[in-house]
C-alpha atoms as a PDB file:
ATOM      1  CA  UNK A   1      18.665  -5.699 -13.166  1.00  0.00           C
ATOM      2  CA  UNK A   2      17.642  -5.724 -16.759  1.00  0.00           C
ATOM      3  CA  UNK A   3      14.593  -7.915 -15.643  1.00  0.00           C
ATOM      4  CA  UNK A   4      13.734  -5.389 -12.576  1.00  0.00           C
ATOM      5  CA  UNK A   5      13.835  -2.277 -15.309  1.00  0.00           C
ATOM      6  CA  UNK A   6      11.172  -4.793 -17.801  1.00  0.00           C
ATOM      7  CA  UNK A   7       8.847  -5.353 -14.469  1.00  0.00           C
ATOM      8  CA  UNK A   8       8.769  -1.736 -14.118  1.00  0.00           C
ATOM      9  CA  UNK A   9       8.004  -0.761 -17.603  1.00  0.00           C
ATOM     10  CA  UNK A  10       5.412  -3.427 -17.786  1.00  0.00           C
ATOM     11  CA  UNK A  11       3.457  -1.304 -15.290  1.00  0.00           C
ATOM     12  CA  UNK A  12       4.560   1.932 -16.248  1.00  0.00           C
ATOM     13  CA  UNK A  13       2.886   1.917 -19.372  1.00  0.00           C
ATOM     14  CA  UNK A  14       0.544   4.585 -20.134  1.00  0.00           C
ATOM     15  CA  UNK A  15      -2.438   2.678 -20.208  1.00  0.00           C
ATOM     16  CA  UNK A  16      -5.759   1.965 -18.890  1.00  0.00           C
ATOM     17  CA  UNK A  17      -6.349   0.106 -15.782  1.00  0.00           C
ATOM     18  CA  UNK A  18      -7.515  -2.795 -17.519  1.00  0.00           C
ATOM     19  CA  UNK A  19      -4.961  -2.837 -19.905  1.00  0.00           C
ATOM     20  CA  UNK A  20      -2.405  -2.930 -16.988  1.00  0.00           C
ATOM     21  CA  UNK A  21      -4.769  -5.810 -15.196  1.00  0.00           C
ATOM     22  CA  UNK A  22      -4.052  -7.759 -18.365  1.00  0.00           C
ATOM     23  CA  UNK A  23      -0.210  -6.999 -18.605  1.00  0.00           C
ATOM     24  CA  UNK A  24      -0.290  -8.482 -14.655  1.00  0.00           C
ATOM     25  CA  UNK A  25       0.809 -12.226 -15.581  1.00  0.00           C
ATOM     26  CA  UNK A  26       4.081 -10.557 -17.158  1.00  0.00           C
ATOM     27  CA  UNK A  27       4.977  -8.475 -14.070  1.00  0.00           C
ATOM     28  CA  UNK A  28       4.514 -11.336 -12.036  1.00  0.00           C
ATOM     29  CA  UNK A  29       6.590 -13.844 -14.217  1.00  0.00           C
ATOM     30  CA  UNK A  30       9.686 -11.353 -14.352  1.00  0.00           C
ATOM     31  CA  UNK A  31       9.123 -10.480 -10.565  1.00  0.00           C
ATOM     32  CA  UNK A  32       7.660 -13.379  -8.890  1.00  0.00           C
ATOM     33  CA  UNK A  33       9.190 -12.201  -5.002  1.00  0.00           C
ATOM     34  CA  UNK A  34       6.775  -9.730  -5.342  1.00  0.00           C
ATOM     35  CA  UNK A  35       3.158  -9.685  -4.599  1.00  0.00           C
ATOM     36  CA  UNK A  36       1.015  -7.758  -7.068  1.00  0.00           C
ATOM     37  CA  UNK A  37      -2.180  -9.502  -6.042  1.00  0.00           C
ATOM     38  CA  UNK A  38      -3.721 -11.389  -3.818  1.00  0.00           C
ATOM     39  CA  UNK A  39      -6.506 -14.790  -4.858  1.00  0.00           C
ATOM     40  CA  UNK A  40      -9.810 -14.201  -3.016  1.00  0.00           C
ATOM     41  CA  UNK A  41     -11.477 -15.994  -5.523  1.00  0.00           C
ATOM     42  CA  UNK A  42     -14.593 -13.736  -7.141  1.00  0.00           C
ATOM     43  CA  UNK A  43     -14.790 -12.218  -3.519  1.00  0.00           C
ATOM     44  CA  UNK A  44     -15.296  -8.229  -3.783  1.00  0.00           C
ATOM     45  CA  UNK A  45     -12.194  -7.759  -1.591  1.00  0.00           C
ATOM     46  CA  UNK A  46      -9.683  -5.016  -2.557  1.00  0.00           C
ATOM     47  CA  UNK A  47      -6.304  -4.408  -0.105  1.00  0.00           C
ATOM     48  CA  UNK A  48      -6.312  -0.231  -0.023  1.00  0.00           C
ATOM     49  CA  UNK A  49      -2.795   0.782   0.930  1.00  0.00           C
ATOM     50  CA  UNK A  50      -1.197   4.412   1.278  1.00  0.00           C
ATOM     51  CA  UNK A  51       2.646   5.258   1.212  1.00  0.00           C
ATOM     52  CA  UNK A  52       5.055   7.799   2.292  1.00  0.00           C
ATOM     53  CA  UNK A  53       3.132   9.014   5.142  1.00  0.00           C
ATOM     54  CA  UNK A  54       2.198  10.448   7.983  1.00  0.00           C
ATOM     55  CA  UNK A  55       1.629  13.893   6.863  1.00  0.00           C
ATOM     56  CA  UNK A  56      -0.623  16.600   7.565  1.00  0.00           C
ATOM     57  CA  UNK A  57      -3.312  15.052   5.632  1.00  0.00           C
ATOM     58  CA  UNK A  58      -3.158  11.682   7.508  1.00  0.00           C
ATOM     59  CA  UNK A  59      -6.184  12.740   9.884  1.00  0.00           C
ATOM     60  CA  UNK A  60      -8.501  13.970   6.815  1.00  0.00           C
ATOM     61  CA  UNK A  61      -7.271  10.704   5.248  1.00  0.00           C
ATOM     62  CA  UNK A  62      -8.541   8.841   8.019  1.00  0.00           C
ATOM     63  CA  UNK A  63     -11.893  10.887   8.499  1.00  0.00           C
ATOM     64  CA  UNK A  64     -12.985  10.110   5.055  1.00  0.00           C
ATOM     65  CA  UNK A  65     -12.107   6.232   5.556  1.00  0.00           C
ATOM     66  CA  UNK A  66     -13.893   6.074   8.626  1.00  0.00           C
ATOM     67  CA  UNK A  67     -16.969   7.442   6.538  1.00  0.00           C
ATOM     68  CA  UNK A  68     -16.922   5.027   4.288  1.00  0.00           C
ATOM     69  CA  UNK A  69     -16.030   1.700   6.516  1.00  0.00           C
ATOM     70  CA  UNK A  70     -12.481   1.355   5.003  1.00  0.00           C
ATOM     71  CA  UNK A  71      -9.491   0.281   6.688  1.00  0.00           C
ATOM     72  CA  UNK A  72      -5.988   0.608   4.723  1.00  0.00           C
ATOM     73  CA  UNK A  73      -2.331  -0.331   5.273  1.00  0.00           C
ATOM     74  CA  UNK A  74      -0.019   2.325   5.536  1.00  0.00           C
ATOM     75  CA  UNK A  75       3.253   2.495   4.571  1.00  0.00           C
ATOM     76  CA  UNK A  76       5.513   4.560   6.339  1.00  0.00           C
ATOM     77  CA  UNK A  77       8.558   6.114   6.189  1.00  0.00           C
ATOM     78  CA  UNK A  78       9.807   6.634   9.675  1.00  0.00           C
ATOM     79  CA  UNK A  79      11.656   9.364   8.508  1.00  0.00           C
ATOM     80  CA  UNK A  80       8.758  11.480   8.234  1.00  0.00           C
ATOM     81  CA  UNK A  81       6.924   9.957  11.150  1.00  0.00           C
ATOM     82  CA  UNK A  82       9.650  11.679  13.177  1.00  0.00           C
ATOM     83  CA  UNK A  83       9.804  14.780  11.055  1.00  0.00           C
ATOM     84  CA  UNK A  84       5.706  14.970  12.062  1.00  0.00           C
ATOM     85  CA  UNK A  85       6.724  15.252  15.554  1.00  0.00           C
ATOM     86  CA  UNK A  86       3.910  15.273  17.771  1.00  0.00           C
ATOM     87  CA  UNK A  87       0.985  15.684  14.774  1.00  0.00           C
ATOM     88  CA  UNK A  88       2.901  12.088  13.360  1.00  0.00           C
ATOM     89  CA  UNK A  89       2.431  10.415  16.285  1.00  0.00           C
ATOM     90  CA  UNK A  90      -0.512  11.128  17.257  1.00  0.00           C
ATOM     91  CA  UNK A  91      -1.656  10.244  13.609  1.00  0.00           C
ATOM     92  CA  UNK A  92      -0.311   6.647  13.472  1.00  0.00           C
ATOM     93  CA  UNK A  93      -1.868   6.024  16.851  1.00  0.00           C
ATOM     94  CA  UNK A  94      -4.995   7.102  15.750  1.00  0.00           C
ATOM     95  CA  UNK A  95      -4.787   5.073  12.298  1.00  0.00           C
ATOM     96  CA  UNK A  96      -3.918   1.715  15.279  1.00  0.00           C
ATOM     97  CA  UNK A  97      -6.882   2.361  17.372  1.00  0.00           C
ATOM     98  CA  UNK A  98      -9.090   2.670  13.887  1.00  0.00           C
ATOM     99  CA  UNK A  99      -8.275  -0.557  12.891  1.00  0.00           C
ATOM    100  CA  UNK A 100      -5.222   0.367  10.367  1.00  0.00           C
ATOM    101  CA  UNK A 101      -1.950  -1.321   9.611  1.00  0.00           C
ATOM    102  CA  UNK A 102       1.126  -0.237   9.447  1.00  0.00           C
ATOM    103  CA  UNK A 103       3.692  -1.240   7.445  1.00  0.00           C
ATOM    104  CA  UNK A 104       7.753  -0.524   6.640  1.00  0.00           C
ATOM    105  CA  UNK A 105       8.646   1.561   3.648  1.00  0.00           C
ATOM    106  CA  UNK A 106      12.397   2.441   4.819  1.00  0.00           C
ATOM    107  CA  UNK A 107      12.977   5.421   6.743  1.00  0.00           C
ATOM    108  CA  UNK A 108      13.123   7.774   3.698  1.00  0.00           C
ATOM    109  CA  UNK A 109      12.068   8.207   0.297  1.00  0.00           C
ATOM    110  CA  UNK A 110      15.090   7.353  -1.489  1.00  0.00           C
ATOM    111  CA  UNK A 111      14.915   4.039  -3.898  1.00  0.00           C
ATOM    112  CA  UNK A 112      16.008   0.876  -2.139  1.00  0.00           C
ATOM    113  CA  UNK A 113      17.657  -0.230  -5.590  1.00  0.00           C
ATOM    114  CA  UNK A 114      19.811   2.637  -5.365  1.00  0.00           C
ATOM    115  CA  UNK A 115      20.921   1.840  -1.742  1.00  0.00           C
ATOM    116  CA  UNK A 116      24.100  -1.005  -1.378  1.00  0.00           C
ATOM    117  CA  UNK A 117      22.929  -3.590   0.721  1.00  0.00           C
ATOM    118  CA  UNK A 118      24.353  -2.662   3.962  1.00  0.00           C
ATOM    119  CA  UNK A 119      23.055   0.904   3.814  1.00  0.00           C
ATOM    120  CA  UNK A 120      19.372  -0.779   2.797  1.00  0.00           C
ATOM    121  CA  UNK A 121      19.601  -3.096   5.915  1.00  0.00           C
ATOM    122  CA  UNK A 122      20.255  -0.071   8.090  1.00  0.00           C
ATOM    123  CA  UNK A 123      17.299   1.926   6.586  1.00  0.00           C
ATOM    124  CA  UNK A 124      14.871  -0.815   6.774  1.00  0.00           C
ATOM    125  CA  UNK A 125      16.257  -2.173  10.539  1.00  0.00           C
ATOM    126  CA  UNK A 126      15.776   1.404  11.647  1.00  0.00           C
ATOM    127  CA  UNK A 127      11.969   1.809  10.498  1.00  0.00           C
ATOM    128  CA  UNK A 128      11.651  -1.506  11.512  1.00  0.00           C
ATOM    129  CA  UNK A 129      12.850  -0.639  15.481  1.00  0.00           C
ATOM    130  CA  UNK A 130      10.628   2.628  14.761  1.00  0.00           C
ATOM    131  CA  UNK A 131       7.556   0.719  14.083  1.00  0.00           C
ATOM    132  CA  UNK A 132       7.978  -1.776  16.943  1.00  0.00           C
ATOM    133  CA  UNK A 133       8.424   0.718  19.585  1.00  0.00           C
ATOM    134  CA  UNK A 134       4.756   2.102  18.323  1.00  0.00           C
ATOM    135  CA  UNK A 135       3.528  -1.546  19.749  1.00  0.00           C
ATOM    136  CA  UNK A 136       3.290  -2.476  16.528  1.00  0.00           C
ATOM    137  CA  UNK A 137       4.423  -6.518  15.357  1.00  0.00           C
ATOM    138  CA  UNK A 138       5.183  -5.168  11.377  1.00  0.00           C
ATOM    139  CA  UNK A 139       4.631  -8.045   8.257  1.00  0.00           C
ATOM    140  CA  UNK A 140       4.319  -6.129   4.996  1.00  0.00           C
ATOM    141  CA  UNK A 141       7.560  -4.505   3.910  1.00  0.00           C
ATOM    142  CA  UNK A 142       7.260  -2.485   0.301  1.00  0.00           C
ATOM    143  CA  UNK A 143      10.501  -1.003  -0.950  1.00  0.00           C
ATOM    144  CA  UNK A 144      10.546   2.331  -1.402  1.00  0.00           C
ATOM    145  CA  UNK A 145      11.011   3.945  -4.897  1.00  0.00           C
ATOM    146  CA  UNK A 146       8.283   0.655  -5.890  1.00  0.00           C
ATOM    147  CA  UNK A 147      11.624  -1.209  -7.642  1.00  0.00           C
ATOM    148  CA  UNK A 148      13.232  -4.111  -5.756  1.00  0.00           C
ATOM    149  CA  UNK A 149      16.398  -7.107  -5.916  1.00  0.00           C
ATOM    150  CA  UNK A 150      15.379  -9.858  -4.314  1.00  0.00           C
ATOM    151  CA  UNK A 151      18.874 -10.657  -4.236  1.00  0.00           C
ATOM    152  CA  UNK A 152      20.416  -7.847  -1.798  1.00  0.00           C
ATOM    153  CA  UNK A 153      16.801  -6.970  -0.209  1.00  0.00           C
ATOM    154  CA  UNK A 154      14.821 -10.219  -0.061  1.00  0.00           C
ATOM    155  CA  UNK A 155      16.900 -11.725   2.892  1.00  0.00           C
ATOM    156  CA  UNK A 156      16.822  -8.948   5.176  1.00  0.00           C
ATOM    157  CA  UNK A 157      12.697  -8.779   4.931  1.00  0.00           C
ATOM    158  CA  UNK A 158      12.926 -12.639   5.799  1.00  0.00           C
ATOM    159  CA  UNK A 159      15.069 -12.719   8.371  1.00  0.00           C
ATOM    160  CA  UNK A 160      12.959  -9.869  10.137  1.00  0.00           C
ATOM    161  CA  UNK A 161      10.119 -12.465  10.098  1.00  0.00           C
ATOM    162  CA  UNK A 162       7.971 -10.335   7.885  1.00  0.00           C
ATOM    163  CA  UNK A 163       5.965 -11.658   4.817  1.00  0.00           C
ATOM    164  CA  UNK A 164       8.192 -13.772   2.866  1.00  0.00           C
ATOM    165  CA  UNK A 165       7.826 -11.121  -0.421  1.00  0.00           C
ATOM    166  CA  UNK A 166       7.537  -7.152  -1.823  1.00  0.00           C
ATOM    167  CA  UNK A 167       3.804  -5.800  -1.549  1.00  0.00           C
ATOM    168  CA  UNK A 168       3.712  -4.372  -4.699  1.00  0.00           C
ATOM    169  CA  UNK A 169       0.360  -3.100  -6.205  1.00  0.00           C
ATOM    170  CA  UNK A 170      -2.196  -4.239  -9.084  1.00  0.00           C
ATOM    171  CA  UNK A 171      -1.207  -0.991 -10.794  1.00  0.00           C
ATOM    172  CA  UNK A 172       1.046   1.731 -11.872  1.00  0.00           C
ATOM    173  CA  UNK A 173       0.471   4.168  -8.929  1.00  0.00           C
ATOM    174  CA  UNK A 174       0.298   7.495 -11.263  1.00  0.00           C
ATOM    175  CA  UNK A 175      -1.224   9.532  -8.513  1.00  0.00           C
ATOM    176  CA  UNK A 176       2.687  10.923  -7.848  1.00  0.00           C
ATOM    177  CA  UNK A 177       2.948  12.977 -10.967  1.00  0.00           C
ATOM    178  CA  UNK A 178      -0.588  12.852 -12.821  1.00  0.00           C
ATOM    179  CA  UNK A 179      -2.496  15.642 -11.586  1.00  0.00           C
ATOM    180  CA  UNK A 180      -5.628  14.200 -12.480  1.00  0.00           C
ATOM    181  CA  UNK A 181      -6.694  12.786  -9.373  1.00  0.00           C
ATOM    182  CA  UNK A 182     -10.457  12.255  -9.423  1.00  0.00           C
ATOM    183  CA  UNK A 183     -10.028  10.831 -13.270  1.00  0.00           C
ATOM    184  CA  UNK A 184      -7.414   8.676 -11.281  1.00  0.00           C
ATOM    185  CA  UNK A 185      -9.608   7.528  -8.750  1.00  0.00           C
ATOM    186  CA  UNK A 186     -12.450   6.621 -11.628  1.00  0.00           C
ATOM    187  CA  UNK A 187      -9.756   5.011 -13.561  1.00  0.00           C
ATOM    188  CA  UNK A 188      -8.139   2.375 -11.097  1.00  0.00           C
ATOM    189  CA  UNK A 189     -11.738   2.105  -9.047  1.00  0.00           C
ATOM    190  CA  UNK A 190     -13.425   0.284 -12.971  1.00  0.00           C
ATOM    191  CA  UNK A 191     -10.759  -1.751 -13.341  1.00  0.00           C
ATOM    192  CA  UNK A 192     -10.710  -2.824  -9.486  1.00  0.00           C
ATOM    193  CA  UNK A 193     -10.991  -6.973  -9.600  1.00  0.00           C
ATOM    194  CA  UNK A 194     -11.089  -9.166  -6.441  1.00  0.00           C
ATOM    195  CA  UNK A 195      -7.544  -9.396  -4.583  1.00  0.00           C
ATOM    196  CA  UNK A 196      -6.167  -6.406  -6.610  1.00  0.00           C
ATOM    197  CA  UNK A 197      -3.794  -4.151  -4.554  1.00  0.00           C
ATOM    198  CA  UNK A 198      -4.256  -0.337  -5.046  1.00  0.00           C
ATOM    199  CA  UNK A 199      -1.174   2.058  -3.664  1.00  0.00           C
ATOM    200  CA  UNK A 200      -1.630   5.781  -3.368  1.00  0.00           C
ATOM    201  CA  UNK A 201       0.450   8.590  -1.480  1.00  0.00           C
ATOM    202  CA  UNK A 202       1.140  10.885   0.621  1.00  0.00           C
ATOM    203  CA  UNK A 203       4.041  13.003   1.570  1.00  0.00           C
ATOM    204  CA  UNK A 204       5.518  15.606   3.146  1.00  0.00           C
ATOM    205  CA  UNK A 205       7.961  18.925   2.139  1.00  0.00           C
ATOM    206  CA  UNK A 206       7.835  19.537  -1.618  1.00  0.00           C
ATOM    207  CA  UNK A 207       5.503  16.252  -1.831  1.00  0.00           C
ATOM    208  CA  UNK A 208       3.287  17.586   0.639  1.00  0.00           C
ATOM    209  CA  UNK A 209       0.825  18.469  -2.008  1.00  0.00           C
ATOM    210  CA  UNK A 210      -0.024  14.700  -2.717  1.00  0.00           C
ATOM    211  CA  UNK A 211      -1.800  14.153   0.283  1.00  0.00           C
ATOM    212  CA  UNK A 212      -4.358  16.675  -1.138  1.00  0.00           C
ATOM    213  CA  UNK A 213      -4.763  14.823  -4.033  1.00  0.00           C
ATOM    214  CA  UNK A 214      -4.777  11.686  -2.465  1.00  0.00           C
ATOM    215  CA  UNK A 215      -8.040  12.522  -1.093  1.00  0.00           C
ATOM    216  CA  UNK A 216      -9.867  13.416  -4.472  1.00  0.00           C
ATOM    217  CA  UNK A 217      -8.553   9.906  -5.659  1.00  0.00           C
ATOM    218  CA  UNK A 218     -10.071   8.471  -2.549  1.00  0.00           C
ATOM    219  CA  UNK A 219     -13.488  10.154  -2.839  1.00  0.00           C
ATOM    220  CA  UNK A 220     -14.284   8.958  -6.375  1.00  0.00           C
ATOM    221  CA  UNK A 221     -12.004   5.520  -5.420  1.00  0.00           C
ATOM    222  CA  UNK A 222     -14.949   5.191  -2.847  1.00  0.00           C
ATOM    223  CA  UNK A 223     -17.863   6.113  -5.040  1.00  0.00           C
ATOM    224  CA  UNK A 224     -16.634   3.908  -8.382  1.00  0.00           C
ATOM    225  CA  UNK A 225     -16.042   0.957  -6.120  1.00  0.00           C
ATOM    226  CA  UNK A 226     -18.865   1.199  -3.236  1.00  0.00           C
ATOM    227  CA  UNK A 227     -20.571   1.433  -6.283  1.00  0.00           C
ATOM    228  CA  UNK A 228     -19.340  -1.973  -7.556  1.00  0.00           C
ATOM    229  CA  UNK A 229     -19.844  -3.454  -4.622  1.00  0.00           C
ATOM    230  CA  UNK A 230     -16.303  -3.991  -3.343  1.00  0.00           C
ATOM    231  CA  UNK A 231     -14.916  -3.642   0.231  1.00  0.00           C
ATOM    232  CA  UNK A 232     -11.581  -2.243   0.652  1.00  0.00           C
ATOM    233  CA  UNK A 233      -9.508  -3.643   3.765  1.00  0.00           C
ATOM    234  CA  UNK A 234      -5.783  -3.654   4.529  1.00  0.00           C
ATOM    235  CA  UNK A 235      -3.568  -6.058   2.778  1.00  0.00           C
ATOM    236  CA  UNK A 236      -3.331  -7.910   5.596  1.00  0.00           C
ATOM    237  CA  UNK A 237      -6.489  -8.688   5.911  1.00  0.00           C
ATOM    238  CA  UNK A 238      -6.467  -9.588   2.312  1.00  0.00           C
ATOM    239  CA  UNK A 239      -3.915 -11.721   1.971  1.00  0.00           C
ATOM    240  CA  UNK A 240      -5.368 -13.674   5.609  1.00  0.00           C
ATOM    241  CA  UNK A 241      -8.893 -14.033   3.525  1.00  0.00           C
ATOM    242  CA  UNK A 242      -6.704 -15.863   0.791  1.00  0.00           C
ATOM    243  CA  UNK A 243      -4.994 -17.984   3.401  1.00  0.00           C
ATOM    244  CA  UNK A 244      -8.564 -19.455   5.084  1.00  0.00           C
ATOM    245  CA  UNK A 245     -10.017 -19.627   1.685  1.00  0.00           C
ATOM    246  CA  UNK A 246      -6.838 -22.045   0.026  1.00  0.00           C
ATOM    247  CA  UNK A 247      -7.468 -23.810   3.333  1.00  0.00           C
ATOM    248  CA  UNK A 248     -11.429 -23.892   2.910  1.00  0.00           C
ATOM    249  CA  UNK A 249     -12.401 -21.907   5.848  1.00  0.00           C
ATOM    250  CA  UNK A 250     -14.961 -20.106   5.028  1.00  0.00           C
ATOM    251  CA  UNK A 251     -14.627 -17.154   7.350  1.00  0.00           C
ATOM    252  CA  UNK A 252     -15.809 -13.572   6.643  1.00  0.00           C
ATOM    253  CA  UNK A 253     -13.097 -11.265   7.179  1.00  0.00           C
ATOM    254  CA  UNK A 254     -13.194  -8.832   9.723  1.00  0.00           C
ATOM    255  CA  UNK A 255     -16.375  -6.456   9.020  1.00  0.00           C
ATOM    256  CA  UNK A 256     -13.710  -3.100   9.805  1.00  0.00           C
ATOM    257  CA  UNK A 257     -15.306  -0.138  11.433  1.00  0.00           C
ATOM    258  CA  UNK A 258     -18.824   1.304  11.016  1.00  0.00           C
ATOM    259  CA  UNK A 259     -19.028   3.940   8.376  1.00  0.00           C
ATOM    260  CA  UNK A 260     -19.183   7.143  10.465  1.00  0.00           C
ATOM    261  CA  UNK A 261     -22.827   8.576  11.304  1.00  0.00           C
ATOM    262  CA  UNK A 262     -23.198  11.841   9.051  1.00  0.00           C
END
């Protein structure tokens, strides 16, 4: 546990992006079962991923994405994809059909650490049924709450036959509680590097309000790293780009959609 609490504080510190990109080799050595990046080489490639939806801003999420070319992996908590009713459904089908992932986060927002292990293997067997009667064959698991044990967790994400780790992210996802949003989205877009893993929010009830600023993030996210020339693309595709390029095939990844016409 002690080494769990250092991971955390490692990318909790109140730093700049690129001081956290440098602090990376220490997260990884006290937490290797999670992924916190992925090795494209020096290819442009970011893996955009969104948590703790759907909510009512999933469809404004997804209209500004669709702008810009993007696709992104999204974490949900199916929870709130049944709380959504109708609007939730019709969200994550939409987010499918666009070329989106989805992937488990639990049913609810409570931290996984704080769960014993038969109460996490409930909550994650029950998003997991959720998600596969949406059609969908989940891979990427992320614990909620962003802590994990690879002890008590670990075996129940194998055995489920997803991706043999946590997807973590390249860095401390402050967009929950800073209220800086567009400084946010400058911030973590400069210090961007090929195969990083960025993690922003939504949410619903009393977090309903981070949806909103999810999109500032994402509009100057966008600009700072268009800008750059990066690509952002779901973290499957990601980590599949790594795979052919260890195993020197030289494929593009998928192109995603077209931005939309303005």
């Amino acid at each position: 546990m002690l080494g769990v609490l250092s991971l955390l504080g490692v990318l909790m510190l109140p730093a700049c992006g690129h001081i956290q990109v440098a602090l990376l080799p220490i997260a990884e050595s006290i937490g290797p079962e999670g992924t916190f990046r992925v090795d494209v080489g020096d290819e442009k490639l970011i893996a955009l991923t969104i948590d703790d939806g759907p909510s009512t801003h999933t469809d404004a999420i997804l209209d500004l994405l669709a702008a810009h070319g993007v696709t992104a992996t999204f974490f949900i908590h199916a929870d709130h994809l049944d709380a959504m009713g109708e609007v939730g459904q019709a969200a994550v089908e939409r987010l499918l059909r666009e070329g989106h992932e989805l992937g488990n986060h639990t049913t609810m927002d409570v931290p996984s650490v704080s769960l014993s292990e038969s109460e996490f293997v409930s909550t994650f067997e029950r998003a997991d049924e959720r998600l596969r009667h949406l059609v969908v064959e989940p891979r990427l698991f992320r614990t909620a709450g962003g802590n994990f044990n690879p002890v008590t967790l670990l075996p129940t994400v194998i055995s489920a036959c997803y991706e043999p780790t946590f997807a973590m992210g390249s860095f401390m996802p402050w967009d929950t509680f800073l209220h800086l949003p567009a400084t946010y989205g400058k911030q973590i877009g400069k210090a961007a590097f090929p195969g990083a893993i960025l993690v922003l929010h939504e949410g619903i009830g009393e977090q309903a309000d981070r949806g909103e600023r999810t999109l500032t993030t994402l509009r100057k996210l966008i600009e700072v790293t268009e800008a750059r020339g990066y690509r952002m693309r779901t973290l499957s595709e990601v980590v599949d780009r790594s795979r052919a390029l260890s195993e020197n095939q030289l494929i593009d990844p998928q192109p995603g959609p077209k931005p939309a016409e303005q």
